[in-house]
N, C-alpha and C. Protein backbone atom coordinates (compact mmCIF):
# COMPACT_ATOMS: atom_id res chain seq x y z
N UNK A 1 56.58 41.59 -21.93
CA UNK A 1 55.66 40.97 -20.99
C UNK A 1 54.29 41.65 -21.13
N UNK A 2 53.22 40.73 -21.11
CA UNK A 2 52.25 41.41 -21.26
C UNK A 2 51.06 39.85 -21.10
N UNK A 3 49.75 40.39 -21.17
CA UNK A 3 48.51 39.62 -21.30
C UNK A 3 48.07 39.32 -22.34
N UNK A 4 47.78 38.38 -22.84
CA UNK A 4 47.24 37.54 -24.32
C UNK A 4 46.05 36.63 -24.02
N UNK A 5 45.46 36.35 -25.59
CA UNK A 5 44.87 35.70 -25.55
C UNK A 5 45.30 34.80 -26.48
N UNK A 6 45.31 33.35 -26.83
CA UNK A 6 45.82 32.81 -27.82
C UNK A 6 44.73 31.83 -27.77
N UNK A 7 44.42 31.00 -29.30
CA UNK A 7 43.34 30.28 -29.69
C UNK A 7 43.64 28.68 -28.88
N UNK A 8 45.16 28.74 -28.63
CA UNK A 8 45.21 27.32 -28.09
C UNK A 8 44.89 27.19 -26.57
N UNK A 9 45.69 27.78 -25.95
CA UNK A 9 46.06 28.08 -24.70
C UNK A 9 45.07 28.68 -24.05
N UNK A 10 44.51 30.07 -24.69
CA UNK A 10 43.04 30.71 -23.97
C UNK A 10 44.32 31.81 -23.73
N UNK A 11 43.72 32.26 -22.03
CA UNK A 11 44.52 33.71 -21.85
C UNK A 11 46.07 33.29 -21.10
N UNK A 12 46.70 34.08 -21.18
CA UNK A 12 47.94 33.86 -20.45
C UNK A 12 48.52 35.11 -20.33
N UNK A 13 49.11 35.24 -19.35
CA UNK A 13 50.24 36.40 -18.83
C UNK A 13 51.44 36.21 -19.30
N UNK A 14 52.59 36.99 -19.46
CA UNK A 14 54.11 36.81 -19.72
C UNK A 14 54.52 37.17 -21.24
N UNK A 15 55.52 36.83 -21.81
CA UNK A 15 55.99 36.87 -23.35
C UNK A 15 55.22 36.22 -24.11
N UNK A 16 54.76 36.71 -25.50
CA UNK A 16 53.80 36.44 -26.43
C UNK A 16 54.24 35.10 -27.11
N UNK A 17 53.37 33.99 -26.99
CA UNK A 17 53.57 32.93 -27.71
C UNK A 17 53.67 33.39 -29.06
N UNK A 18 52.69 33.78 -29.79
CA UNK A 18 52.79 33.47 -31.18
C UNK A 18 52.51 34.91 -31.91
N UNK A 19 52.94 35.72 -32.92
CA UNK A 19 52.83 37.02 -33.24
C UNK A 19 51.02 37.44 -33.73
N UNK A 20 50.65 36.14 -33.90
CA UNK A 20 48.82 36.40 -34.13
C UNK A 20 48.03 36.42 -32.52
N UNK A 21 49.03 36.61 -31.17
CA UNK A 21 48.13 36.24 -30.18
C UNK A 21 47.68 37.96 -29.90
N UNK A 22 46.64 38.14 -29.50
CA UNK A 22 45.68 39.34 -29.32
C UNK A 22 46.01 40.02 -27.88
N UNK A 23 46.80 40.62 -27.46
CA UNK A 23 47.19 41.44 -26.49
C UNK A 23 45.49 42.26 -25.73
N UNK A 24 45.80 42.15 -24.57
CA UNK A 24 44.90 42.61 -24.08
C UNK A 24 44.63 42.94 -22.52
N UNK A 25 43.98 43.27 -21.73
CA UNK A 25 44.09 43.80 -20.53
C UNK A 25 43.95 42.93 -19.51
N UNK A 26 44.55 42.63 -18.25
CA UNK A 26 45.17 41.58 -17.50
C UNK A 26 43.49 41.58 -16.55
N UNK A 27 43.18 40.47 -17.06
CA UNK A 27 42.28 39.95 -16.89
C UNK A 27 41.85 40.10 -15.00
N UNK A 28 40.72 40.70 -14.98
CA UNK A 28 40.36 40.88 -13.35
C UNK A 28 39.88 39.86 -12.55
N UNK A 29 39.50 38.61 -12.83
CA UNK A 29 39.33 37.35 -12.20
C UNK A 29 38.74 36.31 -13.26
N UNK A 30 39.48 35.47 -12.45
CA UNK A 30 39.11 33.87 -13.40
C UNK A 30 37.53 33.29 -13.63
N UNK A 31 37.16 34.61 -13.05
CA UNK A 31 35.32 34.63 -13.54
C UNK A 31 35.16 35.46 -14.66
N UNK A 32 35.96 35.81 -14.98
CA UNK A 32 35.81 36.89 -16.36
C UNK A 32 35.97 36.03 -18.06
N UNK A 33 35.66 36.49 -18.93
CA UNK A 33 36.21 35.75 -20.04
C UNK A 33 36.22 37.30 -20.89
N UNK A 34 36.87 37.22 -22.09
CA UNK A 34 37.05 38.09 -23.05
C UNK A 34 36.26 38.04 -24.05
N UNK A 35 35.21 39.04 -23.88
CA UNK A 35 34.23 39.22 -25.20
C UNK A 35 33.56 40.08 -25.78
N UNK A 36 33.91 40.59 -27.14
CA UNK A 36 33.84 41.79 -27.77
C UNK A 36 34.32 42.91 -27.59
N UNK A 37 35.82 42.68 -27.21
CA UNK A 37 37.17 43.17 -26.76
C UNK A 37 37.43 44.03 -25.28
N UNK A 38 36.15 43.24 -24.42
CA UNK A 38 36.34 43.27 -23.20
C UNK A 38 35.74 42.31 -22.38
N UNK A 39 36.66 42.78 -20.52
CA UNK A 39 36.32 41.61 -20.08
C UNK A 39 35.07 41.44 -19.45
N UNK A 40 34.41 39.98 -19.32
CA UNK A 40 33.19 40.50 -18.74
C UNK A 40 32.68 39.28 -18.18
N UNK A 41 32.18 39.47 -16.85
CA UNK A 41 31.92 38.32 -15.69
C UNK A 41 31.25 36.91 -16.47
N UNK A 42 31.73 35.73 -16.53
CA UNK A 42 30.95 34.54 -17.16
C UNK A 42 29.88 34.31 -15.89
N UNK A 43 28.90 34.58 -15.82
CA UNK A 43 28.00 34.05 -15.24
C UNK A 43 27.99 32.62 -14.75
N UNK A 44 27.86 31.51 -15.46
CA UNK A 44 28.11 30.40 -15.38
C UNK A 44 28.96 30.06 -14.47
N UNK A 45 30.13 30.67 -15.06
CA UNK A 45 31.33 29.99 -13.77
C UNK A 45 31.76 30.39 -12.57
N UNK A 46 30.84 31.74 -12.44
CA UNK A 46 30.71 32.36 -10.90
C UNK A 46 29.84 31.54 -10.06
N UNK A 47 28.54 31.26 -10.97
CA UNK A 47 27.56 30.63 -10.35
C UNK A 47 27.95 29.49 -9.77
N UNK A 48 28.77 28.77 -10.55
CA UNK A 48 29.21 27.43 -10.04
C UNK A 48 30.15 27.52 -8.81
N UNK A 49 31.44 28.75 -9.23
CA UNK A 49 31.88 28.48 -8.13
C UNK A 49 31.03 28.83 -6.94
N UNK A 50 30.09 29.61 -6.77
CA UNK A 50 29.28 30.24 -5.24
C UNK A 50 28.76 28.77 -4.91
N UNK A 51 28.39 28.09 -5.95
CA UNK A 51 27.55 26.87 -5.52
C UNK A 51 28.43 25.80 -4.80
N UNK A 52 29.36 25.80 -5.29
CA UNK A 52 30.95 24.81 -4.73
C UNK A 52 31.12 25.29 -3.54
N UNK A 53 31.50 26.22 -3.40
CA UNK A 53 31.89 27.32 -1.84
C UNK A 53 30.82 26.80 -1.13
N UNK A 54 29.39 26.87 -1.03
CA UNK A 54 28.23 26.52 -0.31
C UNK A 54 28.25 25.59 -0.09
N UNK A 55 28.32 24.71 -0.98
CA UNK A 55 28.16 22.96 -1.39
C UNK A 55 29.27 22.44 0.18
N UNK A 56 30.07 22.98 -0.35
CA UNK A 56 31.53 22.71 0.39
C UNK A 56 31.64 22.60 2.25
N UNK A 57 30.87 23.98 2.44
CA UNK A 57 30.70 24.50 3.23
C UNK A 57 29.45 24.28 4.46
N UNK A 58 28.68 23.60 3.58
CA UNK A 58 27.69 22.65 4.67
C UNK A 58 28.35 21.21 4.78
N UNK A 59 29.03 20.60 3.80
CA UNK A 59 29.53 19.27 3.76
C UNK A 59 30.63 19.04 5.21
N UNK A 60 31.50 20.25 4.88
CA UNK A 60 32.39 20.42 6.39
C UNK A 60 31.47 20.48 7.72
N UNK A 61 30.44 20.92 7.62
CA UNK A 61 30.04 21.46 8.47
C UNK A 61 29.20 20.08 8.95
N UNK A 62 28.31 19.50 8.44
CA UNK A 62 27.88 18.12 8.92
C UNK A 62 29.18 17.19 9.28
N UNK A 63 30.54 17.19 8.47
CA UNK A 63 31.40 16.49 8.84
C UNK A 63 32.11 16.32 10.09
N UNK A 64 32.19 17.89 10.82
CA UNK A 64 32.44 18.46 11.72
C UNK A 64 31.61 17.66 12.66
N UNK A 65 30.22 17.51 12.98
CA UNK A 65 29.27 16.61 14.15
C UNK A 65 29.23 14.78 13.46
N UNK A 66 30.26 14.37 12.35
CA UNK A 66 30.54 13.00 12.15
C UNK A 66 29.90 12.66 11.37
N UNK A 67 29.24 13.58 10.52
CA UNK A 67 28.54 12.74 9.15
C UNK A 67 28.94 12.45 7.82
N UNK A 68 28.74 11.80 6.88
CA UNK A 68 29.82 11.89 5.69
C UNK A 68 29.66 13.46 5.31
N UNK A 69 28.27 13.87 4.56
CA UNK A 69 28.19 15.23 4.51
C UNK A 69 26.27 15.93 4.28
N UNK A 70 26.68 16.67 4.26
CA UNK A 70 25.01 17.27 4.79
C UNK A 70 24.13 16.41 4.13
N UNK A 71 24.04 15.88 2.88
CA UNK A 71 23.09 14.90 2.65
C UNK A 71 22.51 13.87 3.83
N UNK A 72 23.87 13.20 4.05
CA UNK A 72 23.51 12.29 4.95
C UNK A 72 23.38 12.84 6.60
N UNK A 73 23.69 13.88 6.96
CA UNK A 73 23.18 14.79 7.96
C UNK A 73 21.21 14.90 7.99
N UNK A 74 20.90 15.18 6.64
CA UNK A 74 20.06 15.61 6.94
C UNK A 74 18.71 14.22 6.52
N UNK A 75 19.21 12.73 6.39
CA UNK A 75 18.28 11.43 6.52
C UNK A 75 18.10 11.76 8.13
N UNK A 76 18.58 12.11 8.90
CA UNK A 76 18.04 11.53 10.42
C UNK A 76 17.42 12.10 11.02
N UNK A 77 16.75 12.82 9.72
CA UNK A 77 15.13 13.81 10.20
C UNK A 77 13.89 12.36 10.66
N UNK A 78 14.48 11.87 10.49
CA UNK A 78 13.41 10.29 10.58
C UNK A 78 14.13 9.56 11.77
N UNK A 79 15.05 9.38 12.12
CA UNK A 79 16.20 8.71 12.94
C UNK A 79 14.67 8.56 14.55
N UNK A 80 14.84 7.48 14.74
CA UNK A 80 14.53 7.01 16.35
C UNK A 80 15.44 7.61 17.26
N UNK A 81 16.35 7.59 17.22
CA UNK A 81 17.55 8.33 18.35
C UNK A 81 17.04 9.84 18.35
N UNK A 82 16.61 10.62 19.73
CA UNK A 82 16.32 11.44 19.70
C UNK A 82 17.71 12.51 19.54
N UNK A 83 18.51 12.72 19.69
CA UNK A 83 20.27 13.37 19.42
C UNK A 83 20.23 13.29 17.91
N UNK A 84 19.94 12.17 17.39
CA UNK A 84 20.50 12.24 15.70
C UNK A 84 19.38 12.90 15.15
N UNK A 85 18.07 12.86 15.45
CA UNK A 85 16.57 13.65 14.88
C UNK A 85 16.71 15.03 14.77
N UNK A 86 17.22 15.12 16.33
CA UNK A 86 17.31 16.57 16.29
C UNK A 86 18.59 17.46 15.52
N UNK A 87 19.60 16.85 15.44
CA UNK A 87 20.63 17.35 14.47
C UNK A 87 20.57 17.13 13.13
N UNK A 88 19.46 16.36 12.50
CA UNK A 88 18.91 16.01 11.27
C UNK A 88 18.35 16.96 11.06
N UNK A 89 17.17 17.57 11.76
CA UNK A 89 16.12 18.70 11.36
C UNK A 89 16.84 19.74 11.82
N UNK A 90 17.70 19.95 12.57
CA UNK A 90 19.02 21.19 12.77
C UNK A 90 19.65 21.50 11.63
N UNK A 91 20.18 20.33 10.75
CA UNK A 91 20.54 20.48 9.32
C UNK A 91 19.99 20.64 8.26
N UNK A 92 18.91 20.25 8.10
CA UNK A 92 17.28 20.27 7.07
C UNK A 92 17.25 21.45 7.08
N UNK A 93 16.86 22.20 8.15
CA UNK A 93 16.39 23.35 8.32
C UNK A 93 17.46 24.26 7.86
N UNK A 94 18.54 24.55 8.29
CA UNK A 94 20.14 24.97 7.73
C UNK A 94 19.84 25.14 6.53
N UNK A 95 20.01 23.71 5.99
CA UNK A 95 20.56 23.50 4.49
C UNK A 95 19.32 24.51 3.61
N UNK A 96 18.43 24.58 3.96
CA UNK A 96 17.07 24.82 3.92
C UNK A 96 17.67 26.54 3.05
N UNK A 97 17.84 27.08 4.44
CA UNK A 97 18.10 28.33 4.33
C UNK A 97 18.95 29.11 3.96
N UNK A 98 20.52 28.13 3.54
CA UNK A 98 21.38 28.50 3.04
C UNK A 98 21.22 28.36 1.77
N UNK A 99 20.70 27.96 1.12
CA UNK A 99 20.21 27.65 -0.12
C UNK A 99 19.10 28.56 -0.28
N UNK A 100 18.32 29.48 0.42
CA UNK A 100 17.58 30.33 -0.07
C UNK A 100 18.47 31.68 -0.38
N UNK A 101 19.24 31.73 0.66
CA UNK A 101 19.81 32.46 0.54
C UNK A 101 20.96 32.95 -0.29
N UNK A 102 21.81 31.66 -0.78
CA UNK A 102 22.53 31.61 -1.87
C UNK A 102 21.74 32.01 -3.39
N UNK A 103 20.25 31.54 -3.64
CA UNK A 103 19.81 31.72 -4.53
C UNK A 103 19.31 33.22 -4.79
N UNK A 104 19.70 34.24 -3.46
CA UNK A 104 19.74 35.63 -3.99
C UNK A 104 20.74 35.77 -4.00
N UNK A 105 21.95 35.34 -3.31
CA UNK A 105 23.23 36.21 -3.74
C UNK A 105 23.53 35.71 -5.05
N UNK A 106 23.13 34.07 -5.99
CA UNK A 106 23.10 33.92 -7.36
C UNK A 106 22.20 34.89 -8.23
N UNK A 107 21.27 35.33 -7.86
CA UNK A 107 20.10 36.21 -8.52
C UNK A 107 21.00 37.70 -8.71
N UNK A 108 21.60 38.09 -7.52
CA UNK A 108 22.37 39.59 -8.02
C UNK A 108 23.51 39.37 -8.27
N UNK A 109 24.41 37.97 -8.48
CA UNK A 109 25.42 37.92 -9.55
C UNK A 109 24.71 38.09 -10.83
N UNK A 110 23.85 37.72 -11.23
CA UNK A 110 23.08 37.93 -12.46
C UNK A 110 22.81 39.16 -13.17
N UNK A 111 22.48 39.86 -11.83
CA UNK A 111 21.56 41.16 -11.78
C UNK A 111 22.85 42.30 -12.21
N UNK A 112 23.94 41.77 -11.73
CA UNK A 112 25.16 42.58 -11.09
C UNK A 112 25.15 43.82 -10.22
N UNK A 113 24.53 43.36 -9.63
CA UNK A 113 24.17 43.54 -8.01
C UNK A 113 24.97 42.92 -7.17
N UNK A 114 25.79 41.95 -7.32
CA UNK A 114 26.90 41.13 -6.28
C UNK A 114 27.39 42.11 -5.40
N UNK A 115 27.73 42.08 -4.21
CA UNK A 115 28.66 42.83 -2.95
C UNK A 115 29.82 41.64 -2.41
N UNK A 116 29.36 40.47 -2.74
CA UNK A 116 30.18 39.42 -1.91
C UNK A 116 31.51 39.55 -2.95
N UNK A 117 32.72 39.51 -2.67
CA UNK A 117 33.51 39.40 -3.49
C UNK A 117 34.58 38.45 -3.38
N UNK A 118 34.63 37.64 -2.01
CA UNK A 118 36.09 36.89 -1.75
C UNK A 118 34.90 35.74 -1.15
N UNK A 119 35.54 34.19 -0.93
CA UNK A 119 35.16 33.16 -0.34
C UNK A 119 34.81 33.38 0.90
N UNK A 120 35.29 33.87 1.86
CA UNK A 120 35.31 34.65 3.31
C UNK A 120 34.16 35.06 3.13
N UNK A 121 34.08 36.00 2.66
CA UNK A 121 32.93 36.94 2.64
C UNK A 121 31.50 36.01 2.19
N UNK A 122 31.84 35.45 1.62
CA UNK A 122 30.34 34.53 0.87
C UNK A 122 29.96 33.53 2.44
N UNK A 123 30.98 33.31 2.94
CA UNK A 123 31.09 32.06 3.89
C UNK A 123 30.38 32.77 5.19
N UNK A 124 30.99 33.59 5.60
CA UNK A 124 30.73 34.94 6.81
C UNK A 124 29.06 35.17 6.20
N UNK A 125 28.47 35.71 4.78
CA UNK A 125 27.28 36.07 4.76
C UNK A 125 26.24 34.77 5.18
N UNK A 126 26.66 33.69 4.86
CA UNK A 126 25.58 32.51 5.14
C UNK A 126 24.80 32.55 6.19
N UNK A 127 23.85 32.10 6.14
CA UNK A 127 23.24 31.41 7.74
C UNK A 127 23.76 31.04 8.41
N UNK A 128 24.21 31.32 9.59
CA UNK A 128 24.63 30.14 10.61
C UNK A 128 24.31 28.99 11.42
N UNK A 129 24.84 28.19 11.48
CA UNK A 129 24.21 26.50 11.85
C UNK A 129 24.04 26.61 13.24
N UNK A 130 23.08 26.06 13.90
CA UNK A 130 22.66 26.04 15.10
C UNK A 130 21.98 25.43 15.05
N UNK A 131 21.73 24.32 16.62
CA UNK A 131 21.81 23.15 16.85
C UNK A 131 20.41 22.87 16.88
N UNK A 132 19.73 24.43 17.32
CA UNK A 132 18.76 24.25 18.38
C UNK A 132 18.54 24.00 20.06
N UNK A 133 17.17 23.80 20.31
CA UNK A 133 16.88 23.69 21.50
C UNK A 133 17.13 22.00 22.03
């Protein structure tokens, strides 16, 4: 039993498929890839996932006050109904800032500077939504 890498499959844990597969150290997260016989954070696919987690995470969150998802949360910055205006520019403003803010915690995944390490934690650091006055 052990960790591999194989040309078909990519990495895998358990008994060695094939006697040419490249043994190697049990990989520390599915953000990592193997290169130049170690492992080392793919940028790319961290980035994406932080962006998914966020993405995700305002979508619930407009869904939560009945909207499909923050996109459409945040058209009724224009809305005549004074209730939907104001939860439009409640979300504008949000979306606004969670997105500034994601674009430093993307800047020190880069940097490798990251502290956030679990979904929780990324979710807990965000802005929090508030309604306003």
């Amino acid at each position: 039993m052990g960790s591999y890498i194989n040309a078909v499959v990519g990495y895998y844990e358990g008994h060695r498929i094939d006697p040419q597969d490249i043994e190697v150290p049990v990989r520390p997260s599915a953000d990592h890839m193997f290169t130049d016989g170690e492992w080392v954070i793919d940028l790319e696919k961290q980035k994406k996932r932080v962006t998914d987690i966020v993405q995700r995470h305002m979508d619930e969150k407009a869904q939560s006050y009945g909207y499909d998802n923050i996109l459409s949360a945040t058209t009724y910055v224009t809305s005549t109904n004074a209730k939907f205006q104001q939860e439009g520019v409640a979300f504008r403003d949000w979306r606004d800032a969670v997105w500034t803010y994601c674009y430093t915690v993307l800047e020190n995944i880069v940097a490798g500077t990251n502290t956030i390490e679990t979904e929780e934690e990324l979710i807990e650091s965000l802005p929090p939504f508030t309604l306003g006055a």
